[in-house]
PDB file of N, CA and C in Angstrom:
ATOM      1  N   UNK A   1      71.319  48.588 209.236  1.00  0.00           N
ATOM      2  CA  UNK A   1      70.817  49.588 208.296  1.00  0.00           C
ATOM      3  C   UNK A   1      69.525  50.169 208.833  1.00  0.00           C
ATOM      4  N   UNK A   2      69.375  51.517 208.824  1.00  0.00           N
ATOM      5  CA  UNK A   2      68.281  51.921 209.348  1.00  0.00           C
ATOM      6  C   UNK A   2      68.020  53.017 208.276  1.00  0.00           C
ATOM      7  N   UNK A   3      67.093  53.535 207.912  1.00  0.00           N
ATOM      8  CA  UNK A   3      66.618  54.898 207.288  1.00  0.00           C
ATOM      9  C   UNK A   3      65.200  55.407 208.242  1.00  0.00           C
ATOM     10  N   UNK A   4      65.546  56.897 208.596  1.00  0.00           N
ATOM     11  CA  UNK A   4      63.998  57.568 209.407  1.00  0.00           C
ATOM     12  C   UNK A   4      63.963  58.554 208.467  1.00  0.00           C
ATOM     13  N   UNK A   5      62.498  58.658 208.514  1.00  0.00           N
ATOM     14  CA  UNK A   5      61.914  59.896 207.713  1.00  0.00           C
ATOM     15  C   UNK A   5      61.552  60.977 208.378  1.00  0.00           C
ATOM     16  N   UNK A   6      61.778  62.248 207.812  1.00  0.00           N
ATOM     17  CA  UNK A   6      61.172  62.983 208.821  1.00  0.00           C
ATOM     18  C   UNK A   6      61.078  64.523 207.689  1.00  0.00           C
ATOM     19  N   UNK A   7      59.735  65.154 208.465  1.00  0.00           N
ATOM     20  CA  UNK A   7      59.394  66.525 207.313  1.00  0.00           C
ATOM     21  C   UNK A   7      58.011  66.264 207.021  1.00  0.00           C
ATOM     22  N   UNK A   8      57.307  65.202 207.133  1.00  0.00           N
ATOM     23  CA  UNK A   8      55.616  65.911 206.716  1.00  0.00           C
ATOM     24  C   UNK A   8      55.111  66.625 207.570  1.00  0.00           C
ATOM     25  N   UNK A   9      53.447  66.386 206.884  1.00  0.00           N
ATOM     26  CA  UNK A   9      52.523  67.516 207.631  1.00  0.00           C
ATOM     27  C   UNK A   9      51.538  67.909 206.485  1.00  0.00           C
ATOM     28  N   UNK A  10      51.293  68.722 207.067  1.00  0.00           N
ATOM     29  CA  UNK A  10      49.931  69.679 206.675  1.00  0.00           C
ATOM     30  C   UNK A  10      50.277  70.546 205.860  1.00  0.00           C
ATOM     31  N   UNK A  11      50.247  70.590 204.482  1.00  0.00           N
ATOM     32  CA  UNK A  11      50.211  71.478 203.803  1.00  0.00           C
ATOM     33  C   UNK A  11      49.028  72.381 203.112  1.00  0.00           C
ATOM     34  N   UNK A  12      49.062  73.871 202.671  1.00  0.00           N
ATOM     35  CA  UNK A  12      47.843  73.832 201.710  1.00  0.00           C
ATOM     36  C   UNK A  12      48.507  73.644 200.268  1.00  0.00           C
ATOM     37  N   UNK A  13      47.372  73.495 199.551  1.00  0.00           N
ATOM     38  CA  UNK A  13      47.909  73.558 197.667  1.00  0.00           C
ATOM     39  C   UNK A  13      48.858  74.454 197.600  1.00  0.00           C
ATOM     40  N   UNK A  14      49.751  74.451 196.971  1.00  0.00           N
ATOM     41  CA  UNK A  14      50.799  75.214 196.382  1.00  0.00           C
ATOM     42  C   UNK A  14      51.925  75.680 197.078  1.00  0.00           C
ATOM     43  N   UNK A  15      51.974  75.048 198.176  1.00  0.00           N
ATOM     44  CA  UNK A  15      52.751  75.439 199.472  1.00  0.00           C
ATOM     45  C   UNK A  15      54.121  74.082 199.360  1.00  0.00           C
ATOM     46  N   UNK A  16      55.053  74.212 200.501  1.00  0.00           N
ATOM     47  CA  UNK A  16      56.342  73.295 200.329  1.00  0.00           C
ATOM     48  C   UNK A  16      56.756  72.536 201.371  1.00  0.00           C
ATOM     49  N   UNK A  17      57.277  71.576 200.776  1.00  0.00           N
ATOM     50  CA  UNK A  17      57.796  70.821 202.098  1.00  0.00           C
ATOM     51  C   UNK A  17      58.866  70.219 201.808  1.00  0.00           C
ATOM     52  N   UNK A  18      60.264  70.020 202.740  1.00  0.00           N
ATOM     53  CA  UNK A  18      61.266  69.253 202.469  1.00  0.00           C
ATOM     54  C   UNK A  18      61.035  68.211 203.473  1.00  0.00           C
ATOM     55  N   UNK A  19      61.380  66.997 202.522  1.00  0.00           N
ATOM     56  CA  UNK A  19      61.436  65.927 203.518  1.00  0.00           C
ATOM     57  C   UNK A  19      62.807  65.370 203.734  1.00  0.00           C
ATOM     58  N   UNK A  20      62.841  64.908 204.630  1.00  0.00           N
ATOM     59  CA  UNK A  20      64.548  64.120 204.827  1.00  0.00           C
ATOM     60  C   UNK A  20      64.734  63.098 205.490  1.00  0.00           C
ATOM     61  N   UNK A  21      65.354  62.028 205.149  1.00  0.00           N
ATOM     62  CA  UNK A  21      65.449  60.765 205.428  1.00  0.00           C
ATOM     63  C   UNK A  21      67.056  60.484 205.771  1.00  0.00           C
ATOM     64  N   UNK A  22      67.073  60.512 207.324  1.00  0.00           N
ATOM     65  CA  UNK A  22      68.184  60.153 207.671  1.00  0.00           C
ATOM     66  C   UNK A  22      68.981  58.775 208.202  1.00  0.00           C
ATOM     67  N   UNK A  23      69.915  58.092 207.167  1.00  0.00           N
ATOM     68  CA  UNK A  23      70.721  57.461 207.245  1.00  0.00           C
ATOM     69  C   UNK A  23      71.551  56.395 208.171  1.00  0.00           C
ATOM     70  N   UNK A  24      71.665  55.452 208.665  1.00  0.00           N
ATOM     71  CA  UNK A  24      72.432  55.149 209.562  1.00  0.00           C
ATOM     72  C   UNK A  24      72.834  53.486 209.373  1.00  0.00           C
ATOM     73  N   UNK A  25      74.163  53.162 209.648  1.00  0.00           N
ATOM     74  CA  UNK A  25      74.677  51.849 209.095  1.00  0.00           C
ATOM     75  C   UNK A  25      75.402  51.632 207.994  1.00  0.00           C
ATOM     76  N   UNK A  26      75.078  52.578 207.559  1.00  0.00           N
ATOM     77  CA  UNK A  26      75.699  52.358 206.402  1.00  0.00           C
ATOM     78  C   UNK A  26      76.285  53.816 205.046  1.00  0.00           C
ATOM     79  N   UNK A  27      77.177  53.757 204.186  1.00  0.00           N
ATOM     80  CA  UNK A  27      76.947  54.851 203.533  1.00  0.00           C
ATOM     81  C   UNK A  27      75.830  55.620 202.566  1.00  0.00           C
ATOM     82  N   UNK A  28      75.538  56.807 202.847  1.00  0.00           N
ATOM     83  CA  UNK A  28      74.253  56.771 201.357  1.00  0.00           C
ATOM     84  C   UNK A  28      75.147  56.997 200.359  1.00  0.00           C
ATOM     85  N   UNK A  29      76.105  57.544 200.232  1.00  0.00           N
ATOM     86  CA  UNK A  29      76.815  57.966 199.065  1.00  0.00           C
ATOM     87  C   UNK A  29      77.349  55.926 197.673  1.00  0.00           C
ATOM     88  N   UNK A  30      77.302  55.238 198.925  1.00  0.00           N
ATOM     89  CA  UNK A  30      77.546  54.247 198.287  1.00  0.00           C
ATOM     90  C   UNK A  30      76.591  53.574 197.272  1.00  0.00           C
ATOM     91  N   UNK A  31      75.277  53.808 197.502  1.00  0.00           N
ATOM     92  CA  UNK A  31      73.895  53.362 196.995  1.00  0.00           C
ATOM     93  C   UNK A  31      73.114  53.960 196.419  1.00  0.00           C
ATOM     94  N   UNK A  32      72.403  53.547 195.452  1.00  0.00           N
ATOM     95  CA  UNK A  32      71.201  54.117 194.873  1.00  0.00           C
ATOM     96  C   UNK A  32      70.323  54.124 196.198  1.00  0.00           C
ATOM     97  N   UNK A  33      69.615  55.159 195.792  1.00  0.00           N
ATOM     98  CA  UNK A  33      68.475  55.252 196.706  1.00  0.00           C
ATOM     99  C   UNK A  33      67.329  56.452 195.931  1.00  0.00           C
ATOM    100  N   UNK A  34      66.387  55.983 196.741  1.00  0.00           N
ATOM    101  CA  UNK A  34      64.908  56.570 196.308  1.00  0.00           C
ATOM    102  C   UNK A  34      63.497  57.189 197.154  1.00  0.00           C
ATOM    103  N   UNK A  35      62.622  57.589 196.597  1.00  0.00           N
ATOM    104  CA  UNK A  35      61.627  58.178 197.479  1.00  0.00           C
ATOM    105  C   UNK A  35      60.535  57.791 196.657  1.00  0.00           C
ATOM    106  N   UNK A  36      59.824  56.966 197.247  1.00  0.00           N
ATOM    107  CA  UNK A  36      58.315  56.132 197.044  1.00  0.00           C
ATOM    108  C   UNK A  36      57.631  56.923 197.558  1.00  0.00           C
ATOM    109  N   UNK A  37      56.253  56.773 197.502  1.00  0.00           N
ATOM    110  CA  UNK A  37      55.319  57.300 197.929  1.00  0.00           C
ATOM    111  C   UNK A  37      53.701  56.131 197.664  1.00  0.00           C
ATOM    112  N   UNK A  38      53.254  56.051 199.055  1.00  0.00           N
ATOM    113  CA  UNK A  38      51.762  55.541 198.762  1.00  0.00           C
ATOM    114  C   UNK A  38      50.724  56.125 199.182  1.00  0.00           C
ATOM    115  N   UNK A  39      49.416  56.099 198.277  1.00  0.00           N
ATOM    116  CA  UNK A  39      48.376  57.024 198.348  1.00  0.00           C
ATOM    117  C   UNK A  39      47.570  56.163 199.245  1.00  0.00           C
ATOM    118  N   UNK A  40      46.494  56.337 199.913  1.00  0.00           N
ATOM    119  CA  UNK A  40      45.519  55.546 200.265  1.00  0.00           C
ATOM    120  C   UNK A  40      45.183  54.692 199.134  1.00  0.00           C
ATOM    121  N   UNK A  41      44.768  53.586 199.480  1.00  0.00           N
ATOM    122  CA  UNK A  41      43.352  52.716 198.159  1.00  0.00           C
ATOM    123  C   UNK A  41      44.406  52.599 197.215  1.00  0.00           C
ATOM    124  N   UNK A  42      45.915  53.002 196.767  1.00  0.00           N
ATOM    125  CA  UNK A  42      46.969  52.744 195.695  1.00  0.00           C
ATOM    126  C   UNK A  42      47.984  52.360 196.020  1.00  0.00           C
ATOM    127  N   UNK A  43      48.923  51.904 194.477  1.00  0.00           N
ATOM    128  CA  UNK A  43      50.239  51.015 194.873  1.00  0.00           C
ATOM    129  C   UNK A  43      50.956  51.803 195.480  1.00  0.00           C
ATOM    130  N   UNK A  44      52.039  51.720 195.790  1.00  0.00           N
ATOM    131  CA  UNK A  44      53.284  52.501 196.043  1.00  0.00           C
ATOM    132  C   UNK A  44      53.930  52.719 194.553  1.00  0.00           C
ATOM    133  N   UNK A  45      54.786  53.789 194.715  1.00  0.00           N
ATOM    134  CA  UNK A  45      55.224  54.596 193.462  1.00  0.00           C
ATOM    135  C   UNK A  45      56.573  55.565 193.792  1.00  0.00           C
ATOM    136  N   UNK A  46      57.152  55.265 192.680  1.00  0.00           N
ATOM    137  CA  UNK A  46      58.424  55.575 192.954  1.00  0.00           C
ATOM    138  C   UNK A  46      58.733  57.230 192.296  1.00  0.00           C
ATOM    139  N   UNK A  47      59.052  57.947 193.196  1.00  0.00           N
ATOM    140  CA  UNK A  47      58.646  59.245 193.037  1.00  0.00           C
ATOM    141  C   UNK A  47      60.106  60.077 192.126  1.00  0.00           C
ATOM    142  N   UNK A  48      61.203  59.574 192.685  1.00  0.00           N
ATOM    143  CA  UNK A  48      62.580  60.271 192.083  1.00  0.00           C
ATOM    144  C   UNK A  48      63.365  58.851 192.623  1.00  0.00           C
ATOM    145  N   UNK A  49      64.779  58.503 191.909  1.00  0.00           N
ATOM    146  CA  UNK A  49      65.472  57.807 192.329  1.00  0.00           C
ATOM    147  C   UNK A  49      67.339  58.549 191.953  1.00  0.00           C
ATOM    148  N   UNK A  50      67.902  58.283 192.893  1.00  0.00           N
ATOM    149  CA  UNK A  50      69.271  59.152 192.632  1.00  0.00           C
ATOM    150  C   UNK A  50      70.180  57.692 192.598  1.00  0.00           C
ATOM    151  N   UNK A  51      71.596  57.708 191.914  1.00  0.00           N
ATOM    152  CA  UNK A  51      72.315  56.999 191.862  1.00  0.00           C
ATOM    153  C   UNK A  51      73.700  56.801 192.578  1.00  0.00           C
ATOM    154  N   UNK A  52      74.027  56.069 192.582  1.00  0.00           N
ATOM    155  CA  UNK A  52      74.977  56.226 193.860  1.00  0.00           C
ATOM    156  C   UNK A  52      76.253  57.089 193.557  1.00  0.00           C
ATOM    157  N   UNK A  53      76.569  57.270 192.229  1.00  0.00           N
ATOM    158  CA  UNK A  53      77.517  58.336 191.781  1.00  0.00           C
ATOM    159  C   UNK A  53      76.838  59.809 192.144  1.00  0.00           C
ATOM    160  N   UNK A  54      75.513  60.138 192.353  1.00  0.00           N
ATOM    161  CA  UNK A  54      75.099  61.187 192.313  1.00  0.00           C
ATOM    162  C   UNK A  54      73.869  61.830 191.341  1.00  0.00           C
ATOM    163  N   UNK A  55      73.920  61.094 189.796  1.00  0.00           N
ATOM    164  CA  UNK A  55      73.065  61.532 188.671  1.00  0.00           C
ATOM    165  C   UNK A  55      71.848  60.953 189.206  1.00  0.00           C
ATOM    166  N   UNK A  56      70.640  61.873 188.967  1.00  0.00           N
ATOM    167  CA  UNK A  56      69.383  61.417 189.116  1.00  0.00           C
ATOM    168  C   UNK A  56      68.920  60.713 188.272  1.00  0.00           C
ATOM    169  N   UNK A  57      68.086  59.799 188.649  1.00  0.00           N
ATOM    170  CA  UNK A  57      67.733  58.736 187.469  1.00  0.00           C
ATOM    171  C   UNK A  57      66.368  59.070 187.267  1.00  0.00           C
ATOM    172  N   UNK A  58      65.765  59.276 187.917  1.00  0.00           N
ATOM    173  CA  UNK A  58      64.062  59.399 187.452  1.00  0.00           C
ATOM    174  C   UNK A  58      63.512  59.963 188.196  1.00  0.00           C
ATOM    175  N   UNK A  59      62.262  61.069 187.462  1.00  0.00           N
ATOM    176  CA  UNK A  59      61.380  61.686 188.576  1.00  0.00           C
ATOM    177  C   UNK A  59      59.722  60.741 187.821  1.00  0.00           C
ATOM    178  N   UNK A  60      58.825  60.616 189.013  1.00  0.00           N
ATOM    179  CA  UNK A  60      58.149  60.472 188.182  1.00  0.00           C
ATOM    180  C   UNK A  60      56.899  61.366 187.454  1.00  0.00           C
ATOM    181  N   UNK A  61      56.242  61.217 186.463  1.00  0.00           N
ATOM    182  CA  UNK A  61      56.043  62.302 185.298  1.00  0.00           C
ATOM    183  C   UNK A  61      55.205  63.070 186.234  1.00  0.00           C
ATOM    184  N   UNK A  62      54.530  62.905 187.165  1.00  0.00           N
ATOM    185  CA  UNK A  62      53.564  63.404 187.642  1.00  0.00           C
ATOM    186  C   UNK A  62      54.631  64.608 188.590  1.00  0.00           C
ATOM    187  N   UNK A  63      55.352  64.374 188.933  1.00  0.00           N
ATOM    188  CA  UNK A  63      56.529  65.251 189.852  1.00  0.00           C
ATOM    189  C   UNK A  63      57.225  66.194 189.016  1.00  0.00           C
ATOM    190  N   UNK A  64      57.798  65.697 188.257  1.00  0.00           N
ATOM    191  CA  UNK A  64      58.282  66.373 187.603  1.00  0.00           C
ATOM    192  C   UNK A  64      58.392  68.471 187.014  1.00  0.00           C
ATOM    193  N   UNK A  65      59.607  68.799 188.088  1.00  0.00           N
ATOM    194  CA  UNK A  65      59.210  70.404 187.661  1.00  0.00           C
ATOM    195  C   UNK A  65      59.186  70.743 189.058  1.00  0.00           C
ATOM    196  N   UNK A  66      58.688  69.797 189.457  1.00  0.00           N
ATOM    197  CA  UNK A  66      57.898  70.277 191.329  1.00  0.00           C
ATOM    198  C   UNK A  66      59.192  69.730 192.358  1.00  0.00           C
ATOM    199  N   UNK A  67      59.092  68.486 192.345  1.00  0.00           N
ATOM    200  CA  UNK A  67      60.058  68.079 193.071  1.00  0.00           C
ATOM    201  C   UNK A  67      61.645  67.692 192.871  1.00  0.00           C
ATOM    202  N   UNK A  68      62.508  67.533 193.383  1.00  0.00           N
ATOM    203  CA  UNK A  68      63.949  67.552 193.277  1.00  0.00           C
ATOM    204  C   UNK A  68      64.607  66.973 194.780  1.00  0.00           C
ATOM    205  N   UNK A  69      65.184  65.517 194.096  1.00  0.00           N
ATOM    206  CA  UNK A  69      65.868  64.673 194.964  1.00  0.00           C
ATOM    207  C   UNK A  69      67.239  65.232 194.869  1.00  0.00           C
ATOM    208  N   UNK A  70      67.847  65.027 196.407  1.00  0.00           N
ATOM    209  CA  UNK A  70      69.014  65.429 196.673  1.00  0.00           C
ATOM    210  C   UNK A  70      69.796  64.766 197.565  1.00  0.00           C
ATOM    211  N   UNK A  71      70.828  65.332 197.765  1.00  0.00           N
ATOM    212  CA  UNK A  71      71.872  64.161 199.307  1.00  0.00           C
ATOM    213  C   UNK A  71      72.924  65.287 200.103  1.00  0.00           C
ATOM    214  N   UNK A  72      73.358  64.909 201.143  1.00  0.00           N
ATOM    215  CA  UNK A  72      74.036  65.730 201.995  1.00  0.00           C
ATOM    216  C   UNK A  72      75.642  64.448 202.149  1.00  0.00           C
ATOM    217  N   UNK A  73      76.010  64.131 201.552  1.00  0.00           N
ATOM    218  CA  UNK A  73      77.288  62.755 202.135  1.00  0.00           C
ATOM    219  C   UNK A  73      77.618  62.951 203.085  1.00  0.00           C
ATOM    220  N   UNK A  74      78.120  64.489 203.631  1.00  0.00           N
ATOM    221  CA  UNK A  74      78.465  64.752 204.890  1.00  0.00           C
ATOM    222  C   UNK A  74      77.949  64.601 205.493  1.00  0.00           C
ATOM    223  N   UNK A  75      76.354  64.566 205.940  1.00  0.00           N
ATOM    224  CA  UNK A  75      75.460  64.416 206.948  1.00  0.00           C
ATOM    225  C   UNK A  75      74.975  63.509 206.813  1.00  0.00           C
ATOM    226  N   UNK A  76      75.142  62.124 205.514  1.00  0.00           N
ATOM    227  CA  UNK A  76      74.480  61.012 205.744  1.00  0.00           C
ATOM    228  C   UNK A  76      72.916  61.057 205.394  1.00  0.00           C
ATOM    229  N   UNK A  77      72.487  61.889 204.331  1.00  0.00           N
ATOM    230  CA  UNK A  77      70.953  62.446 204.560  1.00  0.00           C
ATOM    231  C   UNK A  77      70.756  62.611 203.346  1.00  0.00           C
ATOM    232  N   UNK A  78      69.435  62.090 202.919  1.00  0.00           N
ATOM    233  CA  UNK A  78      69.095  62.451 201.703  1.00  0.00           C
ATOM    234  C   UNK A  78      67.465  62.646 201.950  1.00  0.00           C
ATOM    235  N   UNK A  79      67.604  63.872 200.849  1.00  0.00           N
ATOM    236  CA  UNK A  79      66.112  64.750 200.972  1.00  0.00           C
ATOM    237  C   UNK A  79      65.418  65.350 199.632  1.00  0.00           C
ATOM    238  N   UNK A  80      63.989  65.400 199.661  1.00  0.00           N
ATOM    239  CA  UNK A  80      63.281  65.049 198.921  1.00  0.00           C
ATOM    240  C   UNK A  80      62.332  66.336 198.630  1.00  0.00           C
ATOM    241  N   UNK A  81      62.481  67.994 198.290  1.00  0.00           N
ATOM    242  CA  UNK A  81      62.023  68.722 198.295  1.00  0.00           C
ATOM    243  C   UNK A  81      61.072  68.832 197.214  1.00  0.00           C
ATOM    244  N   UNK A  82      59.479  69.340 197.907  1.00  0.00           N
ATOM    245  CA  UNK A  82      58.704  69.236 197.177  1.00  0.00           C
ATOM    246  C   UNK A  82      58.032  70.689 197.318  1.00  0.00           C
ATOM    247  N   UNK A  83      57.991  71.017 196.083  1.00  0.00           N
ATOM    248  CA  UNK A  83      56.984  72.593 195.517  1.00  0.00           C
ATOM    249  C   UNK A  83      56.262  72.561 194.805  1.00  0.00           C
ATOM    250  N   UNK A  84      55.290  73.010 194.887  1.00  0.00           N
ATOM    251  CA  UNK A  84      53.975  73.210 193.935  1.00  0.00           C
ATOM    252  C   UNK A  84      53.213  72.314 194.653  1.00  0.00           C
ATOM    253  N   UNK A  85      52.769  72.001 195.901  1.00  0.00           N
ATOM    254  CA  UNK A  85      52.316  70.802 195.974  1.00  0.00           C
ATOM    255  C   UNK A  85      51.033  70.702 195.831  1.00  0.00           C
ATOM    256  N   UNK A  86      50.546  69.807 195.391  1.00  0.00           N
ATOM    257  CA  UNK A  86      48.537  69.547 194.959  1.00  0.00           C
ATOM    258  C   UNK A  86      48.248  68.454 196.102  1.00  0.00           C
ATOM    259  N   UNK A  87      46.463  68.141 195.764  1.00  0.00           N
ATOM    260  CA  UNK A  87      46.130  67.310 196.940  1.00  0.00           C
ATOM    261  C   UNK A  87      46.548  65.895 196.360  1.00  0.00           C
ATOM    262  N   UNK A  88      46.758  65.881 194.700  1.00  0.00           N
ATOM    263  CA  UNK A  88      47.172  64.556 194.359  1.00  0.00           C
ATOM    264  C   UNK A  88      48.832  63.872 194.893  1.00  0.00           C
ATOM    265  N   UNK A  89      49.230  64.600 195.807  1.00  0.00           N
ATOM    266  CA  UNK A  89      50.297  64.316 196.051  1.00  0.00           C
ATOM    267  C   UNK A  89      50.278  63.734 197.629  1.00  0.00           C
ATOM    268  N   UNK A  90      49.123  63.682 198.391  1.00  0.00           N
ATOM    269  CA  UNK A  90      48.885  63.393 199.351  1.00  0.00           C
ATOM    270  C   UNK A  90      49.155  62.045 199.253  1.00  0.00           C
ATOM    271  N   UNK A  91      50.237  61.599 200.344  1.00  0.00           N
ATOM    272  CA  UNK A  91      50.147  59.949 200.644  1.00  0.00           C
ATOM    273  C   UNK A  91      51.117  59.724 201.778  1.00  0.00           C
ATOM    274  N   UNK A  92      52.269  59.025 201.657  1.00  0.00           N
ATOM    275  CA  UNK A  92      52.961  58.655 203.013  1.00  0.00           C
ATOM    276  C   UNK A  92      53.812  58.314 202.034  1.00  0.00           C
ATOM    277  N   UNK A  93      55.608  58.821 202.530  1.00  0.00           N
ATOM    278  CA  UNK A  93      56.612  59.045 201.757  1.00  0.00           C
ATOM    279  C   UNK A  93      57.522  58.559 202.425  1.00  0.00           C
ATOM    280  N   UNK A  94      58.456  57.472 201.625  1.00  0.00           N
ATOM    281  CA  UNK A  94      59.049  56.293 202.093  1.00  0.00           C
ATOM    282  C   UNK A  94      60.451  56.625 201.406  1.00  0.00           C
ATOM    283  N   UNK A  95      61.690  56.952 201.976  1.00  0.00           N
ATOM    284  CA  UNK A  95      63.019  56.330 201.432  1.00  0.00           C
ATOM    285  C   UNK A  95      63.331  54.893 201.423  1.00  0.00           C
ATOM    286  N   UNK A  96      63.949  54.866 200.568  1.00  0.00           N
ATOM    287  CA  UNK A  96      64.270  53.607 200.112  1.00  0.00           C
ATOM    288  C   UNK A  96      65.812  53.189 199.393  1.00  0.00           C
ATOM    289  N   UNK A  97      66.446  52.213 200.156  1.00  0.00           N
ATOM    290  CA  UNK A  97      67.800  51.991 199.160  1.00  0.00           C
ATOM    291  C   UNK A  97      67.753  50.701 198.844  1.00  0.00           C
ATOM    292  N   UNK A  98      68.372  50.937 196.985  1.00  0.00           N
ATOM    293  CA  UNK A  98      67.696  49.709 196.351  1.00  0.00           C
ATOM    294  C   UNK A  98      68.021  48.184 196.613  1.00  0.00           C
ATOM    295  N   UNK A  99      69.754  48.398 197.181  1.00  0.00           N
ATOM    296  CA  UNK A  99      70.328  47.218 197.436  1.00  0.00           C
ATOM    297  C   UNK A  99      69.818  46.666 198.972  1.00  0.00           C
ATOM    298  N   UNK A 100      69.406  45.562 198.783  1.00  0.00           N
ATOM    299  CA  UNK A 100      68.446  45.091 200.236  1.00  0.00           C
ATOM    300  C   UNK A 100      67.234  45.572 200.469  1.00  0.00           C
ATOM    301  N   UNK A 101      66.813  45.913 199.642  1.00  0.00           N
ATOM    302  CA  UNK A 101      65.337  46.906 199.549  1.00  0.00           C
ATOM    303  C   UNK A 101      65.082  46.707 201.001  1.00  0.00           C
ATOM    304  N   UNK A 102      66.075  48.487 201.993  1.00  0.00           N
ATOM    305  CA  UNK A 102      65.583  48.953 203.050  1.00  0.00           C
ATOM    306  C   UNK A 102      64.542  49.811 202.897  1.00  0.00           C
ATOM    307  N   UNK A 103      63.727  49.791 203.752  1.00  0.00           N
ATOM    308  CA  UNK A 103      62.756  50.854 203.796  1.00  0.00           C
ATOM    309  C   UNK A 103      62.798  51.747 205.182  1.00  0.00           C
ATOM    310  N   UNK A 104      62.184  53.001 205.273  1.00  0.00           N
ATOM    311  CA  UNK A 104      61.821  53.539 206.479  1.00  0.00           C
ATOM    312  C   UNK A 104      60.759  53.167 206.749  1.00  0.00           C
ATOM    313  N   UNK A 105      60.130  54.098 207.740  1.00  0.00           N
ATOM    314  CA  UNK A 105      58.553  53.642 208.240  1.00  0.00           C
ATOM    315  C   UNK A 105      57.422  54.724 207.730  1.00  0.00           C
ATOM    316  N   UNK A 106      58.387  55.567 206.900  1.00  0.00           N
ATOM    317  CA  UNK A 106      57.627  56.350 205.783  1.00  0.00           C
ATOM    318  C   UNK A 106      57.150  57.966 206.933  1.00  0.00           C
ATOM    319  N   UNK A 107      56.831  58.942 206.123  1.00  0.00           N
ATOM    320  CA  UNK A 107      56.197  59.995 206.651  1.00  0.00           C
ATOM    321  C   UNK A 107      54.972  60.821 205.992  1.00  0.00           C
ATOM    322  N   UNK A 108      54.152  60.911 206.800  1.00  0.00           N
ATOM    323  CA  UNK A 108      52.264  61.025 206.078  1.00  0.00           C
ATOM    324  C   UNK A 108      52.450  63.024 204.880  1.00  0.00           C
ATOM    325  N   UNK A 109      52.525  63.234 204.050  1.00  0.00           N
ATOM    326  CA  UNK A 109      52.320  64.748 203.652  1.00  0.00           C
ATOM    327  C   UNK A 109      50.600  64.582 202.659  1.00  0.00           C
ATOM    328  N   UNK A 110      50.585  65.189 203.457  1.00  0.00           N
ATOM    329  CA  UNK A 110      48.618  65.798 203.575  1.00  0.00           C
ATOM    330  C   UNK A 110      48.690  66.890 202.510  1.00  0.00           C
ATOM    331  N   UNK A 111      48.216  67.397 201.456  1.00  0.00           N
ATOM    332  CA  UNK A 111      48.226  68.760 200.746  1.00  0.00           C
ATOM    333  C   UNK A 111      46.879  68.914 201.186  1.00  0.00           C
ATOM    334  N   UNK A 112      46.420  69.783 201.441  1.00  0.00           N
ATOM    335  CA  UNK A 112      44.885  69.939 201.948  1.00  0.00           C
ATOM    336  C   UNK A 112      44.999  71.607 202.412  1.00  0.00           C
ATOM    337  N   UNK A 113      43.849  72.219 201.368  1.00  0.00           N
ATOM    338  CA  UNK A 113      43.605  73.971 202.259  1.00  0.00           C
ATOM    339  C   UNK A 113      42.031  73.383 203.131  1.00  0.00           C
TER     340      UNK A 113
END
């Protein structure tokens, strides 16, 4: 089982970024899976989580409106588009699938003008 992240960077306020976390070993369509996020100096936090049928299960309140979890089955890829973005959203953004709690090695998104 492997998951890589890939899509940060440098954003300014209000600007977008898709992130995408690609797959390997295994199916995503079979699993819940999710997108964490940790700030400096804070816990990790679970940002949206999708279900393995497809229905989204949770954004969290602070996201909400802005961001929207998604999946590709065909490509094995699930991605994590984010709009409106503020500097409170700055941290390092981790897929995650729940069964075996895999992780990636996460990817840094900076909001900063």
């Amino acid at each position: 089982v492997q998951l890589v992240e890939s899509g940060g960077g440098l954003v300014q306020p209000g600007g977008s970024l898709r992130l995408s976390c690609a797959a390997s070993g295994f199916r995503l369509l079979f699993y819940d899976m999710s997108w964490y996020r940790q700030a400096p100096g804070k816990e990790r936090e679970l940002v949206a989580g999708m279900r393995s049928g497809g229905a989204v299960t949770a954004y969290a309140d602070s996201v909400k409106g802005r961001f929207t979890i998604s999946r590709d089955n065909a490509k094995n890829m699930l991605y994590l588009q984010m709009n409106s973005l503020k500097p409170e959203d700055t941290a390092v953004y981790y897929c995650n699938r729940r069964l075996g709690d895999y992780w990636g090695q996460g990817t840094q998104v900076t909001v900063s003008s």
